[in-house]
N, C-alpha and C. Protein backbone atom coordinates (compact mmCIF):
# COMPACT_ATOMS: atom_id res chain seq x y z
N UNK A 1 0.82 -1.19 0.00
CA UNK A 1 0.00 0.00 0.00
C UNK A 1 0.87 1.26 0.00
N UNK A 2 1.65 1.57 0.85
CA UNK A 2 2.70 2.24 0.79
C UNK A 2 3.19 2.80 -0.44
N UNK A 3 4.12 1.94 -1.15
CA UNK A 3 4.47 1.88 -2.45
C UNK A 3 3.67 2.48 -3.48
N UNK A 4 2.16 1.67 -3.31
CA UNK A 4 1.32 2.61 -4.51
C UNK A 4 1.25 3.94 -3.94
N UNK A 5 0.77 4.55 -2.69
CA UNK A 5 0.71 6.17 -2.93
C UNK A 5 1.91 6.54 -2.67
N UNK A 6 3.29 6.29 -2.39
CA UNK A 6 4.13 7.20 -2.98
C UNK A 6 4.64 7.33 -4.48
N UNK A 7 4.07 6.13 -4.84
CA UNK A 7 4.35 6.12 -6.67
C UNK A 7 3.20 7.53 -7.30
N UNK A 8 2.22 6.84 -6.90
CA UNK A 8 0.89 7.90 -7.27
C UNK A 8 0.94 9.31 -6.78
N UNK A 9 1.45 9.72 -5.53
CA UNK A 9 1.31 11.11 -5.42
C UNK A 9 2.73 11.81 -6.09
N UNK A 10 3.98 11.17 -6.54
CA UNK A 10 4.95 11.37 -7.52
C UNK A 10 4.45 11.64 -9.26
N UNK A 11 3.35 10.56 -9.14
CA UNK A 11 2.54 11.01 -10.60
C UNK A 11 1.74 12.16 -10.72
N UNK A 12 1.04 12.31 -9.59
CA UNK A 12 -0.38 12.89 -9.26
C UNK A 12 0.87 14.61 -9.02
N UNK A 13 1.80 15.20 -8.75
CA UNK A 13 2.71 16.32 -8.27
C UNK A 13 3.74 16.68 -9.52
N UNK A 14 3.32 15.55 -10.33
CA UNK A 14 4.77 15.99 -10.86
C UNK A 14 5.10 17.29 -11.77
N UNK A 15 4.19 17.59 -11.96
CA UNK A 15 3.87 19.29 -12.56
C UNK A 15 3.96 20.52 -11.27
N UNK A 16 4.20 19.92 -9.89
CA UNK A 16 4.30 20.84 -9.31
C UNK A 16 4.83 20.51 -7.95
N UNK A 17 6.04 19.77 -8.35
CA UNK A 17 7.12 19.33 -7.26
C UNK A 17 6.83 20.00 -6.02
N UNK A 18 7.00 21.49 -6.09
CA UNK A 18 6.90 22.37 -4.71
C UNK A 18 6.26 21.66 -3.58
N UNK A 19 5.37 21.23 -4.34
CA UNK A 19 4.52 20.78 -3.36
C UNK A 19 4.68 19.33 -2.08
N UNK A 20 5.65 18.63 -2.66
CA UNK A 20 6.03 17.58 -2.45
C UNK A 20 6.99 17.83 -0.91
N UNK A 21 7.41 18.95 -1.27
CA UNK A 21 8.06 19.72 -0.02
C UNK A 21 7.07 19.20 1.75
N UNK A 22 6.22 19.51 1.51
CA UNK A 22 5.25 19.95 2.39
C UNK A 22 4.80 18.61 3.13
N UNK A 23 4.15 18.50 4.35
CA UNK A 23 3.47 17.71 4.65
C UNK A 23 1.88 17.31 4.44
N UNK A 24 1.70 16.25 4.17
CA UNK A 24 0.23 16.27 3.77
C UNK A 24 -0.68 17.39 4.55
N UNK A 25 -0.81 17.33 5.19
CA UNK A 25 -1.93 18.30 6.33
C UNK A 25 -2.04 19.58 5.98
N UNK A 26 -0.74 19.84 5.70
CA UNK A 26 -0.21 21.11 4.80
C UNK A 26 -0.23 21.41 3.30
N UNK A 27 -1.24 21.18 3.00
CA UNK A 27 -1.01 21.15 1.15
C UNK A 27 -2.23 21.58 0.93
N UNK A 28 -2.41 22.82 1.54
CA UNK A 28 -3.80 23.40 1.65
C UNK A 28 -4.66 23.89 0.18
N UNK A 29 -2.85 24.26 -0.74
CA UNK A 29 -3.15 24.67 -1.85
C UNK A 29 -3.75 23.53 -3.29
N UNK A 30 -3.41 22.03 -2.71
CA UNK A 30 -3.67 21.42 -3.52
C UNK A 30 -4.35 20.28 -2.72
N UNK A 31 -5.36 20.54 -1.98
CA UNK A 31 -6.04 19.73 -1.05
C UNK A 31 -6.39 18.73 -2.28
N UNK A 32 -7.27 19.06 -3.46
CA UNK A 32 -8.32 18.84 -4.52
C UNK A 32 -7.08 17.33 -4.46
N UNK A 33 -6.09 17.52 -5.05
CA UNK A 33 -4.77 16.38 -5.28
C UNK A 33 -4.97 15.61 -3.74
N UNK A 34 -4.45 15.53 -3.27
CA UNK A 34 -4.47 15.06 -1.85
C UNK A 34 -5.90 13.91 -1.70
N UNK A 35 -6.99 14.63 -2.41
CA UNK A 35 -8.26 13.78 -1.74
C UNK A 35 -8.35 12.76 -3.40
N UNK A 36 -7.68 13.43 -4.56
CA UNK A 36 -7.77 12.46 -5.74
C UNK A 36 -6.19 11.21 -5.11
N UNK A 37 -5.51 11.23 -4.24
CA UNK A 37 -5.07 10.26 -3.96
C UNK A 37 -5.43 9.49 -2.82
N UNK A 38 -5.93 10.13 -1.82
CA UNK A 38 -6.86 9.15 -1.03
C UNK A 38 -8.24 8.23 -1.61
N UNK A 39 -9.02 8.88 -2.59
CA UNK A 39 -9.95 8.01 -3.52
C UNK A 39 -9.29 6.94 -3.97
N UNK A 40 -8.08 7.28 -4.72
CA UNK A 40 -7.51 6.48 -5.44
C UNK A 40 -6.99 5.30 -4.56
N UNK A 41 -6.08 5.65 -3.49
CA UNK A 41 -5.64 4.54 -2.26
C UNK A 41 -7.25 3.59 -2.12
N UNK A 42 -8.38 3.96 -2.14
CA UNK A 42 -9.38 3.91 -1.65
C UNK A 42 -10.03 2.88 -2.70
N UNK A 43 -9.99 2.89 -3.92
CA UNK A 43 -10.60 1.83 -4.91
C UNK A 43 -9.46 1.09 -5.36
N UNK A 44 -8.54 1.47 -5.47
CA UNK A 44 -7.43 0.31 -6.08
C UNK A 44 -7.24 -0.79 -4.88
N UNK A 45 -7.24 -0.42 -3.77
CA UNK A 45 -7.26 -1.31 -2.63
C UNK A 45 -9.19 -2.49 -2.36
N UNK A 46 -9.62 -0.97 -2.23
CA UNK A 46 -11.45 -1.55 -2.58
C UNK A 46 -11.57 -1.65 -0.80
N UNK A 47 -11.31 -0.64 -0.38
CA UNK A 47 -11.15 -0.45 1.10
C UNK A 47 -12.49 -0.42 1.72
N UNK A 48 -12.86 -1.38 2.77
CA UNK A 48 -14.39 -1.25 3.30
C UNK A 48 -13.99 0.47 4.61
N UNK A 49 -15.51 0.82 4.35
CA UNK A 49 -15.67 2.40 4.54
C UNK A 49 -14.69 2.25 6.34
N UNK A 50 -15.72 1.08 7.06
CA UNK A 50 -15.15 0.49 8.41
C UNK A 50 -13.72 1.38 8.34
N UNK A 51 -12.59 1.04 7.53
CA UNK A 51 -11.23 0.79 7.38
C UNK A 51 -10.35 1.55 7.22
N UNK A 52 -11.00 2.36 6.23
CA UNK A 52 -10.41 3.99 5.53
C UNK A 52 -10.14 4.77 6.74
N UNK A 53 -10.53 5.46 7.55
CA UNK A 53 -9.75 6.21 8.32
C UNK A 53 -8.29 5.74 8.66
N UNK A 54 -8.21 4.52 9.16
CA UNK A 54 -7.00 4.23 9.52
C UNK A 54 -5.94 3.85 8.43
N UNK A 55 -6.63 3.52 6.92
CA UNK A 55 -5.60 3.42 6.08
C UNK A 55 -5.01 4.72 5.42
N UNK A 56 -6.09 5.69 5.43
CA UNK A 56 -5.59 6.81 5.06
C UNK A 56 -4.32 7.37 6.62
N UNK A 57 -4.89 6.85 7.31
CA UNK A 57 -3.68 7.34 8.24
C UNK A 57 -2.07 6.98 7.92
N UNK A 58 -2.72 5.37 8.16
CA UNK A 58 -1.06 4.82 7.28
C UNK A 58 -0.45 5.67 6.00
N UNK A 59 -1.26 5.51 5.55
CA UNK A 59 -1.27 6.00 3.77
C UNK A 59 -0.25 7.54 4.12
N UNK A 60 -0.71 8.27 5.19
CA UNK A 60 -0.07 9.78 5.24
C UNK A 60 1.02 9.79 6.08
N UNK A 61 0.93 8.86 6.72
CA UNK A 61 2.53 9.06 7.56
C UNK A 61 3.47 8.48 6.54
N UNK A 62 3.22 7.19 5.91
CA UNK A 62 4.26 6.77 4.63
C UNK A 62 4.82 8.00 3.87
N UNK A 63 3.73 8.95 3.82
CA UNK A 63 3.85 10.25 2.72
C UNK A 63 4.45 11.30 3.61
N UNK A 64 4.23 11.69 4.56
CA UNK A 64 4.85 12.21 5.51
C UNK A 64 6.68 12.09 5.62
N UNK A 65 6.72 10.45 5.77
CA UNK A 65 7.71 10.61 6.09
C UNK A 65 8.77 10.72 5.30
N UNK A 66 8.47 10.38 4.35
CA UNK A 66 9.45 11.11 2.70
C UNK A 66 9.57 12.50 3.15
N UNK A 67 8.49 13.32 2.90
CA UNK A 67 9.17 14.34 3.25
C UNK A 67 10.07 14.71 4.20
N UNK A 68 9.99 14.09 5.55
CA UNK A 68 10.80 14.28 6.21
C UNK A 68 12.37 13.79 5.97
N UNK A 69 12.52 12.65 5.14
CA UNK A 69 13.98 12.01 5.12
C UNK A 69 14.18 13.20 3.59
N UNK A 70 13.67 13.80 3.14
CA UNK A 70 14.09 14.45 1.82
C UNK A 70 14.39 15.59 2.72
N UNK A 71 13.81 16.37 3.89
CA UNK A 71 14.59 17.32 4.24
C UNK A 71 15.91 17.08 5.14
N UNK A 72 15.48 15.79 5.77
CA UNK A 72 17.31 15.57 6.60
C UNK A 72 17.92 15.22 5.13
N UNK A 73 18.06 15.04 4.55
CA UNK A 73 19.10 14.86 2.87
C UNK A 73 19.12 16.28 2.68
N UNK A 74 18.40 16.97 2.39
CA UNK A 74 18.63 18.25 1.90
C UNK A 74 19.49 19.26 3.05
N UNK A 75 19.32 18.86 4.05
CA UNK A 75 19.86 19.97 5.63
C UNK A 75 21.20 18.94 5.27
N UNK A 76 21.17 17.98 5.35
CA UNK A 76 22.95 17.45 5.55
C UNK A 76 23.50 17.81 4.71
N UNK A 77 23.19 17.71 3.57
CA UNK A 77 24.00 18.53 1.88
C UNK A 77 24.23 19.34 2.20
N UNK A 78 23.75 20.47 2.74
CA UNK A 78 24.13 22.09 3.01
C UNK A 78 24.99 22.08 3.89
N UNK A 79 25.02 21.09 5.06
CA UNK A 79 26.16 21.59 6.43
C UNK A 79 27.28 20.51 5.41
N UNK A 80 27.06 19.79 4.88
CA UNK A 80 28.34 19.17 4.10
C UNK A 80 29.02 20.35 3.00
N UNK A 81 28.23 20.95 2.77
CA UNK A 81 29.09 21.78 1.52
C UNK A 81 29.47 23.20 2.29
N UNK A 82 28.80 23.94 3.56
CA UNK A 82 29.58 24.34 4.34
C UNK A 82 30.78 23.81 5.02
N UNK A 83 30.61 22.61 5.38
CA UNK A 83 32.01 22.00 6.20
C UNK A 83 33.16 21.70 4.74
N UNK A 84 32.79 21.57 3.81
CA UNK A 84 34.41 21.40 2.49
C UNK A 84 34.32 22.92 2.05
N UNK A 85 33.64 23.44 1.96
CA UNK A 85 34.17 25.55 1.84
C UNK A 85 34.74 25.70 3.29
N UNK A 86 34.77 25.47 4.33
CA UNK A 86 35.59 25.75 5.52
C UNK A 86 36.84 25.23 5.83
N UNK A 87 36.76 23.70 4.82
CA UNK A 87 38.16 23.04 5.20
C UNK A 87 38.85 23.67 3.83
N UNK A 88 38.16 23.89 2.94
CA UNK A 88 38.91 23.61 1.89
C UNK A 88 39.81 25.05 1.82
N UNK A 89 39.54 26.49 2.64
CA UNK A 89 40.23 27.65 2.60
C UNK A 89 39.33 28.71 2.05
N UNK A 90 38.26 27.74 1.46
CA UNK A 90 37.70 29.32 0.57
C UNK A 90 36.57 29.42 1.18
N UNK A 91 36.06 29.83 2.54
CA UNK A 91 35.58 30.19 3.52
C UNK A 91 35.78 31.77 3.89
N UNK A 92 34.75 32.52 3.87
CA UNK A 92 34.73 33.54 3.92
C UNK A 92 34.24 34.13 5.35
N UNK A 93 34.29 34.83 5.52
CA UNK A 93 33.76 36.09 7.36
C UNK A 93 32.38 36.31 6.36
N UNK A 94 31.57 36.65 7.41
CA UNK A 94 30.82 37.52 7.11
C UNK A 94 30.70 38.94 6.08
N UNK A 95 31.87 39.89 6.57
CA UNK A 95 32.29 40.63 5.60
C UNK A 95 33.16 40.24 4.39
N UNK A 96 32.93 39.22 3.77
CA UNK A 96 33.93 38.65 2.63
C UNK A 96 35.26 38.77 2.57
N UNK A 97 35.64 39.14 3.98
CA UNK A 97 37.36 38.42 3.81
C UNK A 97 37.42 36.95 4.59
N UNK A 98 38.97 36.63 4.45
CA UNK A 98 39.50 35.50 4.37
C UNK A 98 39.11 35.39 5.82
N UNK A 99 38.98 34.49 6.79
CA UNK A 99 38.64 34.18 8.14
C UNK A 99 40.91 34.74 8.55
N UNK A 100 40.69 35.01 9.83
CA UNK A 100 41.68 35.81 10.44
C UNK A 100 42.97 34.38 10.68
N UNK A 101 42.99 33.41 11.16
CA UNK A 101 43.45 31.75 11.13
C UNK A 101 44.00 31.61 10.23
N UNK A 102 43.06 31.93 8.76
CA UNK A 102 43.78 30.81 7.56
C UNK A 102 44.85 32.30 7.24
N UNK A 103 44.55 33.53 6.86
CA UNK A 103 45.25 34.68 6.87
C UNK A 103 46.68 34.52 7.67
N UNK A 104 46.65 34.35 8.74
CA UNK A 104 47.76 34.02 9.91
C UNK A 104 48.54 32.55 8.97
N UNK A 105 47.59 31.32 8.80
CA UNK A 105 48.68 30.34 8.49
C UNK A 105 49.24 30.54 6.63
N UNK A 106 48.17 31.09 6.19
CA UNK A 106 49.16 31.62 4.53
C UNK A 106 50.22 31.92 4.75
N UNK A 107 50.98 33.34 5.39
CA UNK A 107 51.59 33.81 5.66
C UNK A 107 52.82 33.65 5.55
């Protein structure tokens, strides 16, 4: 189950990635999407009514939590490409000079 709605809401976004950012709960702007993939979770499975609350639950934390491992990937890339501009020398101050250390060991 899993598998199909993160395949499907990758189909169902793909004209508007941004969105993918976000957490379900949060996708206020494209709720309309959101409820065409809960239908969809909803007949391809053939889910008795009983059931649906809790599969749509599953269904959104699976979706949920992509987003969340796409932003720890995206936050570690950034402190990684800060930490090789800091080792590597071309690390700048605030005011765009050389940090006062590497200045001292050029020298």
């Amino acid at each position: 189950m899993s598998l199909f709605v993160l395949a499907l809401e990758v189909e169902v976004y793909k004209d508007d990635t941004t969105e993918l950012e976000l957490l379900m709960d949060n996708r206020l702007r494209t709720n309309d999407r959101v409820l065409s993939i809960q239908q969809s979770l909803f007949k391809h499975y053939n889910t008795p009514e009983h059931l649906r609350e809790g599969t749509w639950r599953r269904a959104k934390e699976s979706l949920n939590s992509r987003v969340r491992r796409l932003r720890e990937t995206a936050l570690d890339r950034r402190q990684l490409t800060q930490e090789r501009l800091l080792h590597s020398g071309n690390a700048r101050t605030a005011t765009g000079s050389k940090p006062l250390i590497t200045l001292m060991t050029n020298e």
